[in-house]
N, C-alpha and C. Protein backbone atom coordinates (compact mmCIF):
# COMPACT_ATOMS: atom_id res chain seq x y z
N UNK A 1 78.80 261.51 208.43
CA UNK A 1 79.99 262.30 208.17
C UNK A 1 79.82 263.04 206.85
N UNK A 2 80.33 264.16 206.86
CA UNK A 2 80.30 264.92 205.71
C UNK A 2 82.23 265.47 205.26
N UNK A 3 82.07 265.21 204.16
CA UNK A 3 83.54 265.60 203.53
C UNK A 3 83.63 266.53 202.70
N UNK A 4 84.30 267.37 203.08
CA UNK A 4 85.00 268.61 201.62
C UNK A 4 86.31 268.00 200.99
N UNK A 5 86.07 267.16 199.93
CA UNK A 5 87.34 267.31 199.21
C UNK A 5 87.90 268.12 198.86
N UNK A 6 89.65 268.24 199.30
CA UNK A 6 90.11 269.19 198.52
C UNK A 6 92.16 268.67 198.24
N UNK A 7 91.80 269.36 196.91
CA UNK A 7 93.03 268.90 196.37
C UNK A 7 93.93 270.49 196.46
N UNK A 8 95.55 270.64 195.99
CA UNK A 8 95.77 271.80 195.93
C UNK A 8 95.68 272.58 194.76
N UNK A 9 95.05 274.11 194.88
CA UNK A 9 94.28 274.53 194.52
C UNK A 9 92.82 274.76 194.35
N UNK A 10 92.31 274.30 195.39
CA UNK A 10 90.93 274.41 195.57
C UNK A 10 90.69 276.18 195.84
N UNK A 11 89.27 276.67 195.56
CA UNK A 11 89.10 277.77 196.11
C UNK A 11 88.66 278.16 197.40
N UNK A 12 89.36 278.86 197.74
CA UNK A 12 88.96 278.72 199.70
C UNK A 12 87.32 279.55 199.80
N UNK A 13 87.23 280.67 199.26
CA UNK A 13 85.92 280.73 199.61
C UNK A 13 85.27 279.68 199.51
N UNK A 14 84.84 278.84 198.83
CA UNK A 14 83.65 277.94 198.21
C UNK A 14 84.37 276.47 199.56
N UNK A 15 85.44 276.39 199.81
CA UNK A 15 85.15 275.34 200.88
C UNK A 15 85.39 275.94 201.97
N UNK A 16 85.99 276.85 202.54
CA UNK A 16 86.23 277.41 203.80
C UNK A 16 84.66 277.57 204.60
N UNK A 17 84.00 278.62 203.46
CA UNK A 17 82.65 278.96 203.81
C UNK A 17 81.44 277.82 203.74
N UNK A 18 81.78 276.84 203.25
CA UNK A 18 80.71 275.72 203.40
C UNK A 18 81.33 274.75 204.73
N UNK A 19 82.43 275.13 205.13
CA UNK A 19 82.84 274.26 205.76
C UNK A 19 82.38 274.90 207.24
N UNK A 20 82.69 276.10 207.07
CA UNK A 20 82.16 276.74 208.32
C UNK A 20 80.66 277.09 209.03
N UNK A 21 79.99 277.40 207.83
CA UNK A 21 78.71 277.40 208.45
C UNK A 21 77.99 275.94 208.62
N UNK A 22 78.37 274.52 208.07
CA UNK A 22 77.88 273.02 208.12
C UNK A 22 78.63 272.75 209.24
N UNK A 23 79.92 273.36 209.86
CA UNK A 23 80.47 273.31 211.32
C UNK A 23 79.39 274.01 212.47
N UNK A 24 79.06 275.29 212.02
CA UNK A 24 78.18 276.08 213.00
C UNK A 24 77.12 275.34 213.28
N UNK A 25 76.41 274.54 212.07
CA UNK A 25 74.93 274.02 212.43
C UNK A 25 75.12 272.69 212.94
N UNK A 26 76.13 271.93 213.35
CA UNK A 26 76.60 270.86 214.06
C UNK A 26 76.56 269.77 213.83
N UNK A 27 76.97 269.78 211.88
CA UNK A 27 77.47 268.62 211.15
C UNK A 27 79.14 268.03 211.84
N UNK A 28 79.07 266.74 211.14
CA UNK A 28 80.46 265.93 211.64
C UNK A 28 80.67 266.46 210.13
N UNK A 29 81.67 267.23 210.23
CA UNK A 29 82.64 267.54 208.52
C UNK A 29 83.79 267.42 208.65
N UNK A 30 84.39 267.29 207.97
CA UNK A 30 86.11 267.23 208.14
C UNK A 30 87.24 267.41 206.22
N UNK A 31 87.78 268.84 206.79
CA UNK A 31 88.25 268.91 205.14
C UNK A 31 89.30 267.88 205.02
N UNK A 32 89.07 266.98 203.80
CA UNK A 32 89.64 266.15 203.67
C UNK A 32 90.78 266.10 202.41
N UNK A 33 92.14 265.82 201.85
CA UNK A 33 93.10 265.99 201.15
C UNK A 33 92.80 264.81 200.57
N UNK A 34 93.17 264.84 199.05
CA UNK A 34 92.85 263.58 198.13
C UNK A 34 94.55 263.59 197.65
N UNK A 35 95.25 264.82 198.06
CA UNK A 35 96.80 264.62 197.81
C UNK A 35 97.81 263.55 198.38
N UNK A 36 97.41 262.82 199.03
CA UNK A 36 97.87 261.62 200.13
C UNK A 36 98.93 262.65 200.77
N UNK A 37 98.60 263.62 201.28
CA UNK A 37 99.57 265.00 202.00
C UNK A 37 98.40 265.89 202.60
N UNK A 38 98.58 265.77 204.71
CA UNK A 38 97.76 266.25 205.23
C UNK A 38 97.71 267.88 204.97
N UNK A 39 98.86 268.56 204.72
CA UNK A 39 98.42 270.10 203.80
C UNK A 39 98.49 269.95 202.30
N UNK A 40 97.13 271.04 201.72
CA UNK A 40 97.00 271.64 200.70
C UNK A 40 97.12 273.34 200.62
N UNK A 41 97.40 273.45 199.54
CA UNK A 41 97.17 274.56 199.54
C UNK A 41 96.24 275.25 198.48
N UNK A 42 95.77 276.24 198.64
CA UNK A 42 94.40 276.82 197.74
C UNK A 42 95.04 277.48 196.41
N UNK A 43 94.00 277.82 195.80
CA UNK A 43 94.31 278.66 194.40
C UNK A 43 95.05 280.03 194.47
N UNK A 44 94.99 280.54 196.06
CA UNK A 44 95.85 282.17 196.50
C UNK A 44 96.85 281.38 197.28
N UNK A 45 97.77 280.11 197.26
CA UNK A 45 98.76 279.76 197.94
C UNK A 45 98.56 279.81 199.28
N UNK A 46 97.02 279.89 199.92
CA UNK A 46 96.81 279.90 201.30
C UNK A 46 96.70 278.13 201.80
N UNK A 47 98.34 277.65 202.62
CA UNK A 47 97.88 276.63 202.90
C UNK A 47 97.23 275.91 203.82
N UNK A 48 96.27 275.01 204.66
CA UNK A 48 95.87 274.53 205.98
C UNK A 48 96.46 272.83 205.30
N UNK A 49 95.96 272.97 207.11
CA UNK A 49 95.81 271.45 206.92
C UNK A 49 94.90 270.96 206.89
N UNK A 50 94.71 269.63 206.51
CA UNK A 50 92.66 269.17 206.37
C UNK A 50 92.87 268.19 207.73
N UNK A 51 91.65 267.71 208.00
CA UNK A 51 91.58 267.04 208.98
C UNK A 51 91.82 265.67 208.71
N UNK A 52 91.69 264.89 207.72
CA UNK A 52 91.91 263.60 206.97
C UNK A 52 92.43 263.23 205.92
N UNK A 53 92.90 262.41 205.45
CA UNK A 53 93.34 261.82 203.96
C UNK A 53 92.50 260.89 203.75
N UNK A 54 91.92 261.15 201.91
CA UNK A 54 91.23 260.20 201.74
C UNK A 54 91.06 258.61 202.09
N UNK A 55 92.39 258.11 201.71
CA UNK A 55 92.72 256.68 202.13
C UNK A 55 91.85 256.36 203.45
N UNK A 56 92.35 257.47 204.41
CA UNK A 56 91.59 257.33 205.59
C UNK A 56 90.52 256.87 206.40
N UNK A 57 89.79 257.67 205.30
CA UNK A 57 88.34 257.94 205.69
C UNK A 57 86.98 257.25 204.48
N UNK A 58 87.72 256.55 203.00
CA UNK A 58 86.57 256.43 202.36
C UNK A 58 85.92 255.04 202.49
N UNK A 59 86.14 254.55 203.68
CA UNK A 59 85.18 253.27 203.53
C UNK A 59 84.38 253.48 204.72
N UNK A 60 84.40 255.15 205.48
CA UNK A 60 83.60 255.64 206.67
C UNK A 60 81.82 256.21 205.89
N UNK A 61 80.76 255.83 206.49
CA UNK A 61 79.62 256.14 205.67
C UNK A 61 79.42 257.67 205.91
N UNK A 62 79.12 257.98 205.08
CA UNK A 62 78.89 259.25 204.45
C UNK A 62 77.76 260.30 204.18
N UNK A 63 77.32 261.04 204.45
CA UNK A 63 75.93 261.80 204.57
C UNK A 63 75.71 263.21 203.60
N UNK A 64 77.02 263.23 202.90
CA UNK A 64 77.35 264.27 201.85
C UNK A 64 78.73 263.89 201.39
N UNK A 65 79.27 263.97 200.85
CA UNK A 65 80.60 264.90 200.09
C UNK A 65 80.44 266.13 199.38
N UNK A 66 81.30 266.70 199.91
CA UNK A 66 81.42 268.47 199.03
C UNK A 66 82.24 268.61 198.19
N UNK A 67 82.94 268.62 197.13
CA UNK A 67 83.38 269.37 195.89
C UNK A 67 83.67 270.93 195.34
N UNK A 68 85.03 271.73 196.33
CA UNK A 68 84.87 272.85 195.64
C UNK A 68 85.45 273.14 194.76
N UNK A 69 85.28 274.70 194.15
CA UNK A 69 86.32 274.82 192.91
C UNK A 69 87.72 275.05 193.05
N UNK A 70 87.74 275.64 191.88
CA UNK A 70 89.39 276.03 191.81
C UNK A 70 89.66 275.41 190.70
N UNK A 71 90.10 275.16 189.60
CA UNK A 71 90.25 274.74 188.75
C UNK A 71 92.19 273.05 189.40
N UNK A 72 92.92 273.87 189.98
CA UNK A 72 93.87 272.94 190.37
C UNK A 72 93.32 272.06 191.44
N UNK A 73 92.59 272.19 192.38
CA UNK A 73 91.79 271.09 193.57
C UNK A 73 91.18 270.27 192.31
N UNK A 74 90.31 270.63 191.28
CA UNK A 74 89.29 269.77 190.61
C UNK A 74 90.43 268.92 189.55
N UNK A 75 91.21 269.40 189.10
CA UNK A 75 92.16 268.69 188.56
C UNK A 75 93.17 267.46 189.53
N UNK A 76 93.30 267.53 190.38
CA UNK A 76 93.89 267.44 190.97
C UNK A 76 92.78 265.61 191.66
N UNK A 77 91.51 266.37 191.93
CA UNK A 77 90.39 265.34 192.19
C UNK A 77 90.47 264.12 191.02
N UNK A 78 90.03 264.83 189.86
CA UNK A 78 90.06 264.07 188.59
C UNK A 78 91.55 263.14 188.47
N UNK A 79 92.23 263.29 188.88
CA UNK A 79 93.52 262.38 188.58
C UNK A 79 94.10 261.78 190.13
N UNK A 80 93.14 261.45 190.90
CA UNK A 80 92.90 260.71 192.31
C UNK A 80 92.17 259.10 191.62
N UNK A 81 92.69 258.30 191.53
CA UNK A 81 92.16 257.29 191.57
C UNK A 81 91.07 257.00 192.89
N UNK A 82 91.62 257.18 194.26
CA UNK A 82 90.82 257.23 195.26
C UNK A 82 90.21 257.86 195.02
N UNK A 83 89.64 259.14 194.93
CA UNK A 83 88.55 259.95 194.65
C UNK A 83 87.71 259.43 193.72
N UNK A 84 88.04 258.63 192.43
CA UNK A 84 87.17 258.47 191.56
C UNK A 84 86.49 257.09 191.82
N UNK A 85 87.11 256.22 192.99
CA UNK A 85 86.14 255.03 193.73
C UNK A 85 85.35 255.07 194.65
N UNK A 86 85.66 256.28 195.31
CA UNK A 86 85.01 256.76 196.44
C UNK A 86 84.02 257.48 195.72
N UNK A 87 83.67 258.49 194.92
CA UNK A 87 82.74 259.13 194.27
C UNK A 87 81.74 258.15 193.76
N UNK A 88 82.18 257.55 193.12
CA UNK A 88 81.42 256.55 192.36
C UNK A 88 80.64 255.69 193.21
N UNK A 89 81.29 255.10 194.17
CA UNK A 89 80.37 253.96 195.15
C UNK A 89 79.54 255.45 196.46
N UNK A 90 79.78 256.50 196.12
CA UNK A 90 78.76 257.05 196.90
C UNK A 90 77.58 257.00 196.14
N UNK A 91 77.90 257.83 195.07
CA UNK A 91 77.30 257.64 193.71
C UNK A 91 76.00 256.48 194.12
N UNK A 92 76.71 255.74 194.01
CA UNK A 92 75.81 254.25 194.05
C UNK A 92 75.26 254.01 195.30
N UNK A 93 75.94 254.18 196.47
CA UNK A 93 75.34 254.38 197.77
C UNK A 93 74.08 255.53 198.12
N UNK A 94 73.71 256.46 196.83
CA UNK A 94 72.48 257.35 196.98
C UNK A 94 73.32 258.88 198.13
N UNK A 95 74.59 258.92 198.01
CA UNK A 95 75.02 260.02 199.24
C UNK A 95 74.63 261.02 198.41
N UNK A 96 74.37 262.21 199.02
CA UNK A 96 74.36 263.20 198.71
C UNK A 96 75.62 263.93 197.82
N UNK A 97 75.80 264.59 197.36
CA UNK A 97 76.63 265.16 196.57
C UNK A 97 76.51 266.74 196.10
N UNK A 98 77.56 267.47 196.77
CA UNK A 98 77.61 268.97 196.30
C UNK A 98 78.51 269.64 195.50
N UNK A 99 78.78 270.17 194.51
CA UNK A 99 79.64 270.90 194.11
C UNK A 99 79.63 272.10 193.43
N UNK A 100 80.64 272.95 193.73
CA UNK A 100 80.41 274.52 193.07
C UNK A 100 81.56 274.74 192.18
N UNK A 101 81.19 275.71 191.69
CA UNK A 101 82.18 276.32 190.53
C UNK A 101 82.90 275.12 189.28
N UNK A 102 83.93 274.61 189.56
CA UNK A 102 84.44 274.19 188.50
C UNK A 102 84.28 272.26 189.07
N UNK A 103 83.53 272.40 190.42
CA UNK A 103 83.51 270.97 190.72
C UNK A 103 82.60 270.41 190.49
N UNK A 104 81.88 270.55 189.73
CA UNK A 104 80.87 269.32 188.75
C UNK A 104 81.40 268.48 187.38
N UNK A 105 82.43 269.50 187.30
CA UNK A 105 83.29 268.99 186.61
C UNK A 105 84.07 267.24 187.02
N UNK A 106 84.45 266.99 188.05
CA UNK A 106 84.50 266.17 188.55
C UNK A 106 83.49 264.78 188.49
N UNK A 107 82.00 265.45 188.56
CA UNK A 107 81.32 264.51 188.87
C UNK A 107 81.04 264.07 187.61
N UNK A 108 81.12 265.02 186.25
CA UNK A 108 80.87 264.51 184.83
C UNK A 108 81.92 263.28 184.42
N UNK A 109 83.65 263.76 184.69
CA UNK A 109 84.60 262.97 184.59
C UNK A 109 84.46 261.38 184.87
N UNK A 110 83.52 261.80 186.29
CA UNK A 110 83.72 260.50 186.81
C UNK A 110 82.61 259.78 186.50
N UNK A 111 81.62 259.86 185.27
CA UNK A 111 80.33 259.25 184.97
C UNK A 111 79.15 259.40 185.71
N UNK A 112 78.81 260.34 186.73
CA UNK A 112 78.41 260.35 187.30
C UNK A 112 76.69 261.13 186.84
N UNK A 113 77.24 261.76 185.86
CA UNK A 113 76.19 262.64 185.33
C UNK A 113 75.38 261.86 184.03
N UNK A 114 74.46 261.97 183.33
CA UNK A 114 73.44 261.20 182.67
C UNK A 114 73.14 262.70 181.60
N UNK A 115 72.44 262.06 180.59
CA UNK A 115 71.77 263.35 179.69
C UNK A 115 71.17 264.18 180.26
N UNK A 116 70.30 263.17 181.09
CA UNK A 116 69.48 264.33 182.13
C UNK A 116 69.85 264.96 183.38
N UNK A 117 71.51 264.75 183.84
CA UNK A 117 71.23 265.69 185.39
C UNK A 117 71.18 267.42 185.01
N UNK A 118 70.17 267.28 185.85
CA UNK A 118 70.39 269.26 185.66
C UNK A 118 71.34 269.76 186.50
N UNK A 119 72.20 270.76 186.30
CA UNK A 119 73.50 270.95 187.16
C UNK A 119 73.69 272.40 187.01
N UNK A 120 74.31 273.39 187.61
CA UNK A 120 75.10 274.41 187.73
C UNK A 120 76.32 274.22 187.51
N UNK A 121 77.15 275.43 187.42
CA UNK A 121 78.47 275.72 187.62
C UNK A 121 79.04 277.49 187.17
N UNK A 122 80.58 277.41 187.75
CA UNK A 122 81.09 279.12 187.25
C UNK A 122 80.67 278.87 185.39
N UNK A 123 80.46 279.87 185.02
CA UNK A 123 80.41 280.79 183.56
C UNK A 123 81.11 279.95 182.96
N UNK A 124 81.41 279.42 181.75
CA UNK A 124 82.13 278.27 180.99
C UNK A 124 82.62 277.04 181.22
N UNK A 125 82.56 276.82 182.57
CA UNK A 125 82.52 275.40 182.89
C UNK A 125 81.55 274.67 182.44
N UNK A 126 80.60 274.77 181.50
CA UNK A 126 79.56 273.99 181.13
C UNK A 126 80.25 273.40 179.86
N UNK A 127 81.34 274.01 179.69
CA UNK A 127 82.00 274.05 178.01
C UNK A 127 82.67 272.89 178.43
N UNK A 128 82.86 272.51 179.50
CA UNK A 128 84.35 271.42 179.82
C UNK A 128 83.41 269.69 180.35
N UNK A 129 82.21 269.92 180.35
CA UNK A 129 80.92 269.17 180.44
C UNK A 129 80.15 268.57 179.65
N UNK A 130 80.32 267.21 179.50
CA UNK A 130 80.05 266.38 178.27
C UNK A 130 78.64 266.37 178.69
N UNK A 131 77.87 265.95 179.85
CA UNK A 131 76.80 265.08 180.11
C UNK A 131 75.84 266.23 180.98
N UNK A 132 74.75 265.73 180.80
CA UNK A 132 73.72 266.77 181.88
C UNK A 132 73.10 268.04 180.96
N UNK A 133 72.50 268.88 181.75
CA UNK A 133 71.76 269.80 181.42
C UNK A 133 72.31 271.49 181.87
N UNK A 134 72.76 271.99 181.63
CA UNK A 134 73.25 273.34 182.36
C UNK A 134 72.07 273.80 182.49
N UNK A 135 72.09 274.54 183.74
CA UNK A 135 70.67 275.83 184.10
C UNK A 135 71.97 277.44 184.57
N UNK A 136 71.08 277.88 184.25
CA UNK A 136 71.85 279.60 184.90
C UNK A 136 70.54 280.21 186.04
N UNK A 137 71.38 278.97 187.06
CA UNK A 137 71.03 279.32 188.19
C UNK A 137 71.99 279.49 189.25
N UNK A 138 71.45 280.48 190.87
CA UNK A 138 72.67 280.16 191.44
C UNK A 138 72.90 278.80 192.21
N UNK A 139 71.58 278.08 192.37
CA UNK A 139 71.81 277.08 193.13
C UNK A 139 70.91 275.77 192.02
N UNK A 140 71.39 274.49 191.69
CA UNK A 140 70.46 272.91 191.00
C UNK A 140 70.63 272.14 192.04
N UNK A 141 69.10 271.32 192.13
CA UNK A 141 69.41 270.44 193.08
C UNK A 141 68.78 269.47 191.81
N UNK A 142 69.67 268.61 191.57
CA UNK A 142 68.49 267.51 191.15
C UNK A 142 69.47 266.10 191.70
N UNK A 143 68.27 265.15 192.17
CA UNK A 143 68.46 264.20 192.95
C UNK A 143 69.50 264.17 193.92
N UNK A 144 70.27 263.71 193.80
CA UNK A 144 71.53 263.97 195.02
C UNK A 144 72.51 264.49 194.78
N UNK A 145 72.40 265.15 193.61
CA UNK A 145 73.10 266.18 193.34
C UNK A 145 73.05 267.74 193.25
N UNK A 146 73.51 268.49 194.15
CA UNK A 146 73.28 269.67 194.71
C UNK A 146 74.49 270.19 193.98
N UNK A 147 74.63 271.24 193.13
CA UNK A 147 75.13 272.09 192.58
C UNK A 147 75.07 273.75 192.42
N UNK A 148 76.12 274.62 192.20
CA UNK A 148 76.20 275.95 192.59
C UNK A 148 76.73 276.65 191.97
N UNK A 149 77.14 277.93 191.50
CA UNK A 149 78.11 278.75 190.36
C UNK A 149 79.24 279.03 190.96
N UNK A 150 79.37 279.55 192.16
CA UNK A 150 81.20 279.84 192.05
C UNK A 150 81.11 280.78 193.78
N UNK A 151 82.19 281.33 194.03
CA UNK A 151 82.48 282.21 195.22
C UNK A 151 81.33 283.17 195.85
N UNK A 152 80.72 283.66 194.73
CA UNK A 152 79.52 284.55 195.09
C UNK A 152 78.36 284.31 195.55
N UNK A 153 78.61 282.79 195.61
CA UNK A 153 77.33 282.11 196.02
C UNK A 153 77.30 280.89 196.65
N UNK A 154 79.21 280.68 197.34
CA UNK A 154 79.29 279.97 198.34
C UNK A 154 78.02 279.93 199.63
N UNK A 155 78.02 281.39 200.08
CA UNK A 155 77.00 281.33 201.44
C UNK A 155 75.87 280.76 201.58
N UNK A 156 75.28 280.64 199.79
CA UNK A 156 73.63 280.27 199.53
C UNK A 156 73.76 279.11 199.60
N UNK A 157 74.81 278.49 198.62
CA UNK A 157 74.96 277.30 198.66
C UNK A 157 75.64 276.26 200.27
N UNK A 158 75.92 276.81 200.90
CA UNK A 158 76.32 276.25 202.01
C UNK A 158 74.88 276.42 203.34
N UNK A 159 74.01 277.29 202.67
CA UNK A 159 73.12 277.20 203.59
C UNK A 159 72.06 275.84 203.26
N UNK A 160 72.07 276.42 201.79
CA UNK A 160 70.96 274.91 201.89
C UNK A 160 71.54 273.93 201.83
N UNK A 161 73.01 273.70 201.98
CA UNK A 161 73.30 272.12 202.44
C UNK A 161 72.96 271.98 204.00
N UNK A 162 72.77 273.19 204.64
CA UNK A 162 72.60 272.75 205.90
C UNK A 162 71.00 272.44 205.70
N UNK A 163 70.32 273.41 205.03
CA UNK A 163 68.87 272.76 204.98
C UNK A 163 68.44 271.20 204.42
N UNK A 164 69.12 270.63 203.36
CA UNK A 164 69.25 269.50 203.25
C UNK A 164 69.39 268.55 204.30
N UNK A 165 71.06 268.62 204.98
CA UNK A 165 70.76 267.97 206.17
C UNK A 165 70.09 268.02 207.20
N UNK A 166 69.69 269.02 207.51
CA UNK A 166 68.79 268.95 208.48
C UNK A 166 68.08 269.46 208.21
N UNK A 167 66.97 271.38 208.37
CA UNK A 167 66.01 271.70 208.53
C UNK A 167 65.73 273.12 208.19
N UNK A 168 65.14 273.69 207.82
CA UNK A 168 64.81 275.24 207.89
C UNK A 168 65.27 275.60 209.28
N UNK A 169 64.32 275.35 210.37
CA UNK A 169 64.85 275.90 211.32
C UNK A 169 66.25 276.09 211.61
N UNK A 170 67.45 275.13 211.54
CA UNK A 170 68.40 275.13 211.96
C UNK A 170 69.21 275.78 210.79
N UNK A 171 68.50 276.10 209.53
CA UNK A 171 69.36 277.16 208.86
C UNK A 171 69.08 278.56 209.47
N UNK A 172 67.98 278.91 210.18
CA UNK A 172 67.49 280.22 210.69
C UNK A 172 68.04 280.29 211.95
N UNK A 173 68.74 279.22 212.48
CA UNK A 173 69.56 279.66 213.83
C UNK A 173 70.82 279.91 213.50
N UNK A 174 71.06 278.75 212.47
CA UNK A 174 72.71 279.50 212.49
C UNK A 174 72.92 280.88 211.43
N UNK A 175 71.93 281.26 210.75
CA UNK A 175 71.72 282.37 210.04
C UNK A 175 71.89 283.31 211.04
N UNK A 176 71.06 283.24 212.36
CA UNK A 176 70.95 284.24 213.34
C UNK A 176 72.68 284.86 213.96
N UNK A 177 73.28 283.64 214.08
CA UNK A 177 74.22 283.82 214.41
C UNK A 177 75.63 284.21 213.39
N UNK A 178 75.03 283.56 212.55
CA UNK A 178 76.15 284.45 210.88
C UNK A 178 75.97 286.12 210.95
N UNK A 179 73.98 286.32 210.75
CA UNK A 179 73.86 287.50 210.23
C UNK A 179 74.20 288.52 211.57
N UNK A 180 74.46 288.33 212.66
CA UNK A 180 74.54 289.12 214.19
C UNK A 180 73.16 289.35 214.96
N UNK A 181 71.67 288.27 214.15
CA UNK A 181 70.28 288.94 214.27
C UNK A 181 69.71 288.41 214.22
């Protein structure tokens, strides 16, 4: 199973679009609410509903969690007690772990980060980041932590989570079918 946390205010590009193309390549994902309230709504007041509540779902094993931005979803994460037990024992469980824009932020909060993780994020979010290494890149992978800069680079970053989970090839099929080619 793979999860997009999202609290309200998350940014919809950065989970909509990871959510959709890790749907196309025929991951089990499901956007999940850390609000104990099956709708959120995003940083443009666009609300859905997610498919789960944390409570729900965090003692189900796990093959990623996703993390997007928005500055109110990541706030919102950070002051989830559930989120910060569930992070942590993935953490420790070796899951994979993604986040863009202002959601690494999260993973610093929650101890998750060391002197040494190398990490991404949007333009000054490195300022709000006690631990780790900033790179100015669009995409860090280091160890199971997969990190990204922000909206502009949702698509990249949502492709190589599909390459992670599964394969080159199956990023070049569902590419085929993103790009019309």
């Amino acid at each position: 199973m793979i999860s997009i946390l999202l609290g309200s205010g998350f940014e919809e590009v950065e989970a909509i679009t990871v959510f959709d193309i890790l749907k196309r390549a025929g991951a089990d994902i499901a956007l999940v609410s850390v609000t104990g309230s099956i709708e959120v709504s995003s940083a443009r007041n666009l609300v859905i509903k997610t498919d789960e509540l944390l409570d729900d779902i965090k003692d189900r094993k796990h093959q990623m969690i996703v993390i997007p931005g928005g500055m109110g979803g990541v706030k919102r994460i950070i002051n989830s007690p559930s989120a910060k037990i569930f992070l942590q024992q993935a953490f420790r469980d070796k899951t994979k772990i993604g986040a863009i824009c202002a959601g690494p932020i999260v993973l610093d909060k929650f101890g998750l980060f060391n002197e040494e993780t190398k990490y991404t994020c949007y333009p000054g979010v490195e300022n709000e980041i006690s631990m780790g290494i900033y790179l100015e890149e669009d995409i860090v992978i280091d160890n199971q932590f997969i990190t990204s800069v922000g909206p502009g680079t949702a698509e990249k970053f949502a492709f190589k989570l599909v390459e992670i989970i599964f394969d080159k090839e199956k990023v070049a099929e569902v590419k085929t079918g993103w790009f019309g080619k």
